[in-house]
Protein backbone atom coordinates (compact mmCIF):
# COMPACT_ATOMS: atom_id res chain seq x y z
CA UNK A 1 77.88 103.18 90.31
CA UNK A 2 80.93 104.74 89.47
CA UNK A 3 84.03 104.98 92.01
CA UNK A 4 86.07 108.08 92.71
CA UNK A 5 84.28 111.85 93.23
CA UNK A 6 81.80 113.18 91.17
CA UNK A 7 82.29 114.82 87.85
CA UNK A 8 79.91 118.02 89.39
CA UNK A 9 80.17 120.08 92.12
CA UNK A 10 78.63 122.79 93.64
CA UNK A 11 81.60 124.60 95.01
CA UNK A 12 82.43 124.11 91.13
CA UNK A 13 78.93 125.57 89.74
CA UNK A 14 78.70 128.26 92.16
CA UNK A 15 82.39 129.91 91.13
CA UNK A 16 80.67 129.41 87.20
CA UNK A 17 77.59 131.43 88.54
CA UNK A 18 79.98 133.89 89.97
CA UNK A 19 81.92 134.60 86.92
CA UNK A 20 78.99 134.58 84.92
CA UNK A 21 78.38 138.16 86.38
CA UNK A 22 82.37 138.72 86.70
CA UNK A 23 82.83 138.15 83.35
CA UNK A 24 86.48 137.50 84.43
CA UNK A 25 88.24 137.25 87.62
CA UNK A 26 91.04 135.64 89.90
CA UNK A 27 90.78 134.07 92.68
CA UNK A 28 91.45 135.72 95.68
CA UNK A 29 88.55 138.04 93.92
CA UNK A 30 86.49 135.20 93.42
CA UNK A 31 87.09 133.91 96.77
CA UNK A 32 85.87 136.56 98.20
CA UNK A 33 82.56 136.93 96.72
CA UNK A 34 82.03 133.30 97.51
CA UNK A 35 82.37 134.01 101.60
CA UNK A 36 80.17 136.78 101.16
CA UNK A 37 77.55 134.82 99.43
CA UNK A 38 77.51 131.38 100.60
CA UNK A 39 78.89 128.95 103.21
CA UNK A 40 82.23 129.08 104.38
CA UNK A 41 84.82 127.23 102.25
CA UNK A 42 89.01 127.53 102.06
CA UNK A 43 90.89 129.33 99.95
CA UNK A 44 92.64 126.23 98.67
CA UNK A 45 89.44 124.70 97.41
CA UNK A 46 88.48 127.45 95.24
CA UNK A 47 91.82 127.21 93.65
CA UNK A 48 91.38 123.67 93.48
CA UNK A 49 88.20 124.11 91.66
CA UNK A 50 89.54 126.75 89.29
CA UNK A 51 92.10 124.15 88.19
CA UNK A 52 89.54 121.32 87.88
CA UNK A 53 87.20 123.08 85.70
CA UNK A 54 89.82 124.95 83.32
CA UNK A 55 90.96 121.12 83.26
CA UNK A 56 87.00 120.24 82.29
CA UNK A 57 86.06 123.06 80.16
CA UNK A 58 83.85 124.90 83.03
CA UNK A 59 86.60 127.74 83.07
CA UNK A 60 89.59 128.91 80.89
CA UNK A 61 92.57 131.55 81.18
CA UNK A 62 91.46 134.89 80.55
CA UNK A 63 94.99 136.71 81.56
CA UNK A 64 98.10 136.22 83.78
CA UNK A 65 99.24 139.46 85.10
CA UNK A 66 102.46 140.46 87.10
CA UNK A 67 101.56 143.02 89.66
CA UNK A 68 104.23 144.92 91.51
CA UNK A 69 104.18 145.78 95.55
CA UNK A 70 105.10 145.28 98.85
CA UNK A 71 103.81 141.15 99.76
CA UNK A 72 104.96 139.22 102.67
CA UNK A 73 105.95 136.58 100.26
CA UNK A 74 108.29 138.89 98.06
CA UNK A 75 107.76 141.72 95.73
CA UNK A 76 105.92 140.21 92.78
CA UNK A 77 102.77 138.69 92.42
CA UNK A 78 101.00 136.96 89.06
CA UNK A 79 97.16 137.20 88.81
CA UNK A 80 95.43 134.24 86.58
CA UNK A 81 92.49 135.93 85.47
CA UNK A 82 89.37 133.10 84.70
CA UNK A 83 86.31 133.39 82.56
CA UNK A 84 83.92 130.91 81.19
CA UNK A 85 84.67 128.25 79.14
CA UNK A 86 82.67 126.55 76.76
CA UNK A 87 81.49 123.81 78.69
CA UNK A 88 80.02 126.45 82.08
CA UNK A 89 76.29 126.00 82.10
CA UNK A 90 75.33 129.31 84.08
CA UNK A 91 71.68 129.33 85.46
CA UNK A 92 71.83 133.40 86.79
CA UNK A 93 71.51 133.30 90.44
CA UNK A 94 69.89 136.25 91.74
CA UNK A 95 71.47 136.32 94.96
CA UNK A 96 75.29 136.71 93.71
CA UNK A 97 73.74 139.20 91.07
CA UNK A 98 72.45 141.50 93.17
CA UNK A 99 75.97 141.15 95.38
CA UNK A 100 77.92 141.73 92.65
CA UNK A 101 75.91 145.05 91.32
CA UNK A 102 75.62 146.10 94.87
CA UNK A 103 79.20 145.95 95.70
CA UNK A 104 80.60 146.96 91.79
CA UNK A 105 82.78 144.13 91.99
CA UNK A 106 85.64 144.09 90.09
């Protein structure tokens, strides 16, 4: 048996699933069709996740956009937009499809 974490996850297939009706998207967005569809999980482990799977082929860089406004953090914010990457194996779960064209997600 191999050591160390496994090369799947479901946190990891269920972000694919979401983009696969996204088409693209960044995380905060992502993030928050994830609460709305399935168990609680952080913030920081969706971004986690988005890294591992552009690092495994699951995901890759759509965009990076620079958005101006008013943010607690300072005026400026960049937006890494994510799509599928060649190696996301989407199976079309119903339930996020019929949150996504319920809510016109975008």
């Amino acid at each position: 048996m191999a050591k160390g974490r496994p090369a799947k996850s479901q946190i990891r297939q269920n972000i694919v699933e979401i983009l696969f009706f996204l088409k693209e998207g960044y995380g905060y967005n992502i993030y928050s069709v994830y609460k709305n569809i399935f168990p609680d999980v952080t913030m920081r482990s969706i971004y986690y996740h988005l890294k591992k799977g552009t690092a495994t082929g699951e995901f890759k860089i759509s965009k990076v956009e620079k958005e101006k406004g008013d943010f607690s953090w300072g005026s400026e914010v960049e937006k890494v937009y994510y799509g599928l990457g060649p190696n996301a194996k989407p199976t079309g779960n119903q339930r996020i499809r019929e949150f996504v064209e319920s809510k016109k997600f975008k």
